[in-house]
C-alpha atoms as a PDB file:
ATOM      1  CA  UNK A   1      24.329   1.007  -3.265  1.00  0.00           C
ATOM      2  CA  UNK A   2      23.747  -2.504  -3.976  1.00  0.00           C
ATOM      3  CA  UNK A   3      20.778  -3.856  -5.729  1.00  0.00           C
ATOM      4  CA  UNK A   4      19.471  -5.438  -2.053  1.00  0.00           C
ATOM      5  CA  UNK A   5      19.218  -1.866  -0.828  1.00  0.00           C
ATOM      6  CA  UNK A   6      17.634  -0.604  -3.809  1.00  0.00           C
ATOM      7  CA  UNK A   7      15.111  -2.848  -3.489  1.00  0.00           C
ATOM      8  CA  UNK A   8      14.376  -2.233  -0.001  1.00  0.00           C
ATOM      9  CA  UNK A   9      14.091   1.196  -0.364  1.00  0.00           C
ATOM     10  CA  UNK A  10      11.149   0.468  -2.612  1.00  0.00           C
ATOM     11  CA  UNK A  11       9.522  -1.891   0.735  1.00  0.00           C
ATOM     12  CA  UNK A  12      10.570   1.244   3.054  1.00  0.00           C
ATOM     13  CA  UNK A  13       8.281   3.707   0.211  1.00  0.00           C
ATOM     14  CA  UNK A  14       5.447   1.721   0.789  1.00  0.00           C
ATOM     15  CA  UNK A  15       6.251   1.169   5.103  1.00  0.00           C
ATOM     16  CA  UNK A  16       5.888   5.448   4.701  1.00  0.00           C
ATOM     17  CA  UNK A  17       2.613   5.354   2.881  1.00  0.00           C
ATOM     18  CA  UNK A  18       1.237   2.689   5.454  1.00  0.00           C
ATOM     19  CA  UNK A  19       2.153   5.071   8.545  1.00  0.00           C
ATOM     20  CA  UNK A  20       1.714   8.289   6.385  1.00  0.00           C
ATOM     21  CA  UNK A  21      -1.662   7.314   5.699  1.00  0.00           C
ATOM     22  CA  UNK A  22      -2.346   5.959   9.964  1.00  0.00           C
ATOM     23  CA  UNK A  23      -1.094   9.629  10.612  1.00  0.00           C
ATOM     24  CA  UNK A  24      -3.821  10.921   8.405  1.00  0.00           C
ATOM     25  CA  UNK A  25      -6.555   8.804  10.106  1.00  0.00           C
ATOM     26  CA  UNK A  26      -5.655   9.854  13.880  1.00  0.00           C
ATOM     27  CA  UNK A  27      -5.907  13.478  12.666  1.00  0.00           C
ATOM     28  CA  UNK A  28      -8.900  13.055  11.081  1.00  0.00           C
ATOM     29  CA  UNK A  29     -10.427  11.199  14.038  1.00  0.00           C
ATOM     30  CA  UNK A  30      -8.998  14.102  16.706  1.00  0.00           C
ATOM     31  CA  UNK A  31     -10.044  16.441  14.686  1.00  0.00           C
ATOM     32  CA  UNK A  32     -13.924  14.779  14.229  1.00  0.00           C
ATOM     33  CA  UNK A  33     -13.775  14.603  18.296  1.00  0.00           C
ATOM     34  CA  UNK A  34     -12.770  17.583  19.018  1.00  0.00           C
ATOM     35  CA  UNK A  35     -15.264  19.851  16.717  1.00  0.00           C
ATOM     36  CA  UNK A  36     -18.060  17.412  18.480  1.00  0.00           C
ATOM     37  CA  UNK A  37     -19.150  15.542  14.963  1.00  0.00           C
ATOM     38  CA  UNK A  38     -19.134  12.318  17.229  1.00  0.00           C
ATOM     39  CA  UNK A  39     -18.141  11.161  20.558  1.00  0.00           C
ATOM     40  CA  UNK A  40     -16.227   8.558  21.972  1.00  0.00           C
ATOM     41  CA  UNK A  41     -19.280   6.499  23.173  1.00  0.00           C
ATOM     42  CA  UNK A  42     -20.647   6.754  18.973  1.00  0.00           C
ATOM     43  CA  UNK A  43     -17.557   5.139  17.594  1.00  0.00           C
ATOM     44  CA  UNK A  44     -16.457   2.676  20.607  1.00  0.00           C
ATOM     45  CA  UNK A  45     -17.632  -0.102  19.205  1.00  0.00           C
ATOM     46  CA  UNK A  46     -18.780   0.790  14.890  1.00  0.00           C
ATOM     47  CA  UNK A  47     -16.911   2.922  13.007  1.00  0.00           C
ATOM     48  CA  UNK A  48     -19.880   3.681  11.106  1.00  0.00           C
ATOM     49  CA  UNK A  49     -20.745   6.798  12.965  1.00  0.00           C
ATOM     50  CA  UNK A  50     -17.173   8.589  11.355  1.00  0.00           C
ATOM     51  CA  UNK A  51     -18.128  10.748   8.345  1.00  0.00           C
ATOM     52  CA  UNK A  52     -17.316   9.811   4.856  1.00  0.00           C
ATOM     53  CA  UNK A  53     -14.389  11.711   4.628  1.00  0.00           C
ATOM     54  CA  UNK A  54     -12.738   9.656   7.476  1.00  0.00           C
ATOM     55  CA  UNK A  55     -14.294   6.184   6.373  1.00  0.00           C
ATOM     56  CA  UNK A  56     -12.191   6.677   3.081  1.00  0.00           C
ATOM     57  CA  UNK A  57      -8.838   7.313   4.809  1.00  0.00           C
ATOM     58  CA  UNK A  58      -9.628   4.295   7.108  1.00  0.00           C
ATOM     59  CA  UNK A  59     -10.766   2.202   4.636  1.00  0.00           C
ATOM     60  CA  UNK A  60      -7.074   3.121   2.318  1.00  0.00           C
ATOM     61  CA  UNK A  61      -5.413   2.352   5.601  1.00  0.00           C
ATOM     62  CA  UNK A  62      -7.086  -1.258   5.896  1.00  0.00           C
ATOM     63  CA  UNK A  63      -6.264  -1.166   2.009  1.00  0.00           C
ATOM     64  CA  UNK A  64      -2.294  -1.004   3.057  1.00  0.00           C
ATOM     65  CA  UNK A  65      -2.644  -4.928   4.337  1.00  0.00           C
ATOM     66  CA  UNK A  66      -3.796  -6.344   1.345  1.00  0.00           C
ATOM     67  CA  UNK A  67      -1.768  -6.575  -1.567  1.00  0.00           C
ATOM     68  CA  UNK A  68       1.134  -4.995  -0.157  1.00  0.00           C
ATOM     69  CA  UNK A  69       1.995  -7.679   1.949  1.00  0.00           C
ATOM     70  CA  UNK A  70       2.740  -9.740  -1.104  1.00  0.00           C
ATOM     71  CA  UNK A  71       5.521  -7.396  -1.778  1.00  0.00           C
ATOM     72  CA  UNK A  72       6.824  -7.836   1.368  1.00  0.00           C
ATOM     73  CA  UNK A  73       6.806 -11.743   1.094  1.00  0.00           C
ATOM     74  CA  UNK A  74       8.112 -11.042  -2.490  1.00  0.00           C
ATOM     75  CA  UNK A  75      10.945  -8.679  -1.428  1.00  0.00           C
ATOM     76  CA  UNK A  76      11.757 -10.861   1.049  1.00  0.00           C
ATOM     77  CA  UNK A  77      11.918 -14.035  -0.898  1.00  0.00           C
ATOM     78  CA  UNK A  78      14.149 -12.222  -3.861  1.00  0.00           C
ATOM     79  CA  UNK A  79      16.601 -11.350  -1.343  1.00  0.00           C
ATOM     80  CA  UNK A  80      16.732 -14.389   0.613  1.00  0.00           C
ATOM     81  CA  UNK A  81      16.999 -16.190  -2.193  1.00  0.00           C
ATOM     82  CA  UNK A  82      19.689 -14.001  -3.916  1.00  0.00           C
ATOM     83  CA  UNK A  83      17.917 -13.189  -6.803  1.00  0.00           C
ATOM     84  CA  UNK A  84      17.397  -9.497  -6.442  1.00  0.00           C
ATOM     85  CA  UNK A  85      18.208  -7.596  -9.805  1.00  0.00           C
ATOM     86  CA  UNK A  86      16.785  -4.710 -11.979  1.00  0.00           C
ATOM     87  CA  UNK A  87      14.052  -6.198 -13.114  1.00  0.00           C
ATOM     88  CA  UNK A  88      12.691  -6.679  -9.901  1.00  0.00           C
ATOM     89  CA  UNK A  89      13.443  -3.600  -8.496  1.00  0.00           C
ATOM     90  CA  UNK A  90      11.790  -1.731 -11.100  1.00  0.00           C
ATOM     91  CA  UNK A  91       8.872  -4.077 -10.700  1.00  0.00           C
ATOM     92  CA  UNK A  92       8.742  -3.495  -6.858  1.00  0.00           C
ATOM     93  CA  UNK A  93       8.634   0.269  -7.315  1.00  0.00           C
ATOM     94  CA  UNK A  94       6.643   0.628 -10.046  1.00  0.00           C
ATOM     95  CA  UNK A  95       3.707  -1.387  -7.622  1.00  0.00           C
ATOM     96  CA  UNK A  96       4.524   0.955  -5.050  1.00  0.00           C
ATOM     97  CA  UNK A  97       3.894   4.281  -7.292  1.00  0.00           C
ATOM     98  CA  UNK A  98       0.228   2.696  -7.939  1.00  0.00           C
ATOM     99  CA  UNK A  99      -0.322   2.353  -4.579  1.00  0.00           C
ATOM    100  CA  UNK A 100       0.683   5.842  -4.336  1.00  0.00           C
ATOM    101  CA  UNK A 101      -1.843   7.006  -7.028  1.00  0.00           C
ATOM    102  CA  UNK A 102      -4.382   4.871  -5.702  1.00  0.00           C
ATOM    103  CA  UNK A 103      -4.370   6.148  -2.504  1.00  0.00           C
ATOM    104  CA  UNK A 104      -4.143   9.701  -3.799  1.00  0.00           C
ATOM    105  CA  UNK A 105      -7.085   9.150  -5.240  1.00  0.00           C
ATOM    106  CA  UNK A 106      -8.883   6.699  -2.725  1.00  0.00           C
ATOM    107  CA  UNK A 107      -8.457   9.622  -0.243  1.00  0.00           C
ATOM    108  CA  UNK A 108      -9.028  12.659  -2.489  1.00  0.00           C
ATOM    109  CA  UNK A 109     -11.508  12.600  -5.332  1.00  0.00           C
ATOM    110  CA  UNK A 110     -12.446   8.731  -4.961  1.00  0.00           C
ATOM    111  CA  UNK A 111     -13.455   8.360  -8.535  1.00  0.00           C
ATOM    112  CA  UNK A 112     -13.950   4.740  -8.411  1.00  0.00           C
ATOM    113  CA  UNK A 113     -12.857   3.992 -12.176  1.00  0.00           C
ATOM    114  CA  UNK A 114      -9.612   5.591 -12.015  1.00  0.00           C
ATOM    115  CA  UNK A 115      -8.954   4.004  -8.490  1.00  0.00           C
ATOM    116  CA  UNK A 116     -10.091   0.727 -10.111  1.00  0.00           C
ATOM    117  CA  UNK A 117      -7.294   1.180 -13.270  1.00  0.00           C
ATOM    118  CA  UNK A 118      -4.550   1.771 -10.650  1.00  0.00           C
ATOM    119  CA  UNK A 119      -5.282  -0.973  -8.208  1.00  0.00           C
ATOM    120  CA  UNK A 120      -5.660  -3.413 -11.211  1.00  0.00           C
ATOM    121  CA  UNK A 121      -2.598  -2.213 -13.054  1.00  0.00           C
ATOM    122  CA  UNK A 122      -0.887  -2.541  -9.370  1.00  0.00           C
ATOM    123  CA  UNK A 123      -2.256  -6.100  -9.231  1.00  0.00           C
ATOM    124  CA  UNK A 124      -0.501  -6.812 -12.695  1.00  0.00           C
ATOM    125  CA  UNK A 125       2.681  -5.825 -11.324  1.00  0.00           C
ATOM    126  CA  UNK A 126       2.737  -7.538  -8.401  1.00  0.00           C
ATOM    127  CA  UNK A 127       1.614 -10.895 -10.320  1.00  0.00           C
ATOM    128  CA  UNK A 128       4.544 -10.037 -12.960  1.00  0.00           C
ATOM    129  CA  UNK A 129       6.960  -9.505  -9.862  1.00  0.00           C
ATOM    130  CA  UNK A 130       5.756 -13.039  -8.660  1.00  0.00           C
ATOM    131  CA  UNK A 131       6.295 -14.468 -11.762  1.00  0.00           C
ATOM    132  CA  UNK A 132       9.855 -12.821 -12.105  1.00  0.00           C
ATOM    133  CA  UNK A 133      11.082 -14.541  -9.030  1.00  0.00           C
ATOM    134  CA  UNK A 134       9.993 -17.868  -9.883  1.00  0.00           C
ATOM    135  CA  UNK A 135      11.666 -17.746 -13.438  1.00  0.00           C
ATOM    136  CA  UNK A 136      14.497 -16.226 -11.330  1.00  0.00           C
ATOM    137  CA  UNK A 137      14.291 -19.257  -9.026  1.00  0.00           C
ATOM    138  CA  UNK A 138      13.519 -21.915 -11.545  1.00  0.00           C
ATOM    139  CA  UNK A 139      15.161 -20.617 -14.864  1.00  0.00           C
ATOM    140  CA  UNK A 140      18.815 -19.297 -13.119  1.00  0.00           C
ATOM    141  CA  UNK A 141      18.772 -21.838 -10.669  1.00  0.00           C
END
């Protein structure tokens, strides 16, 4: 397997965890419909009438287009610009495994400190993954 598809299978980890946690919210919504904790007509136009439980799984799916798309744009760049190698791909998934932690936590206990640690270690990452490709890009030529 080369180091391209290594590093993609990180991107395709965190594709799962952005659909994984979509399949969570519609089941959480049905489910919220169907035992009559809301209608249709109380959440057509606010989500504010969902309970709590389903505001934090919503709120972790919105959290999927944030930082993640900058390791998209990363991934992308390192392989377009042929400058994929272990260093990145260990930086790639380690990012990925906090945003599987945080959103373990973001949807389970939501203890904000710990969620806090793993999105700013998770932030760290991605800025050292960043910084990886440009000294890839500028350093290696």
């Amino acid at each position: 397997m080369s180091l391209t598809e290594i590093l993609m299978i990180a991107v395709f980890a965190q594709v799962a965890l952005t659909f994984g946690v979509l399949v969570k919210v519609g089941t959480s919504r049905v489910a919220a419909l169907k035992a009559g904790e809301v209608s249709l007509g109380d959440v057509a136009l606010s989500a504010e009438a969902w309970n709590n439980n389903i505001k934090k799984v919503s709120n972790n799916f919105n959290n999927q287009f944030q930082l993640p798309l900058l390791l998209y744009a990363g991934a992308a760049f390192f392989i377009m610009l042929d400058k994929v190698d272990f260093q990145a791909i260990v930086l790639a998934w380690a990012f990925v495994i906090t945003r599987y932690i945080h959103s373990f936590i973001h949807i389970r206990s939501n203890r904000v400190g710990r969620r806090f640690k793993t999105y700013a270690t998770g932030v760290f990452i991605l800025m050292a993954f960043w910084l990886w490709l440009a000294l890839r890009l500028y350093l290696t030529g």
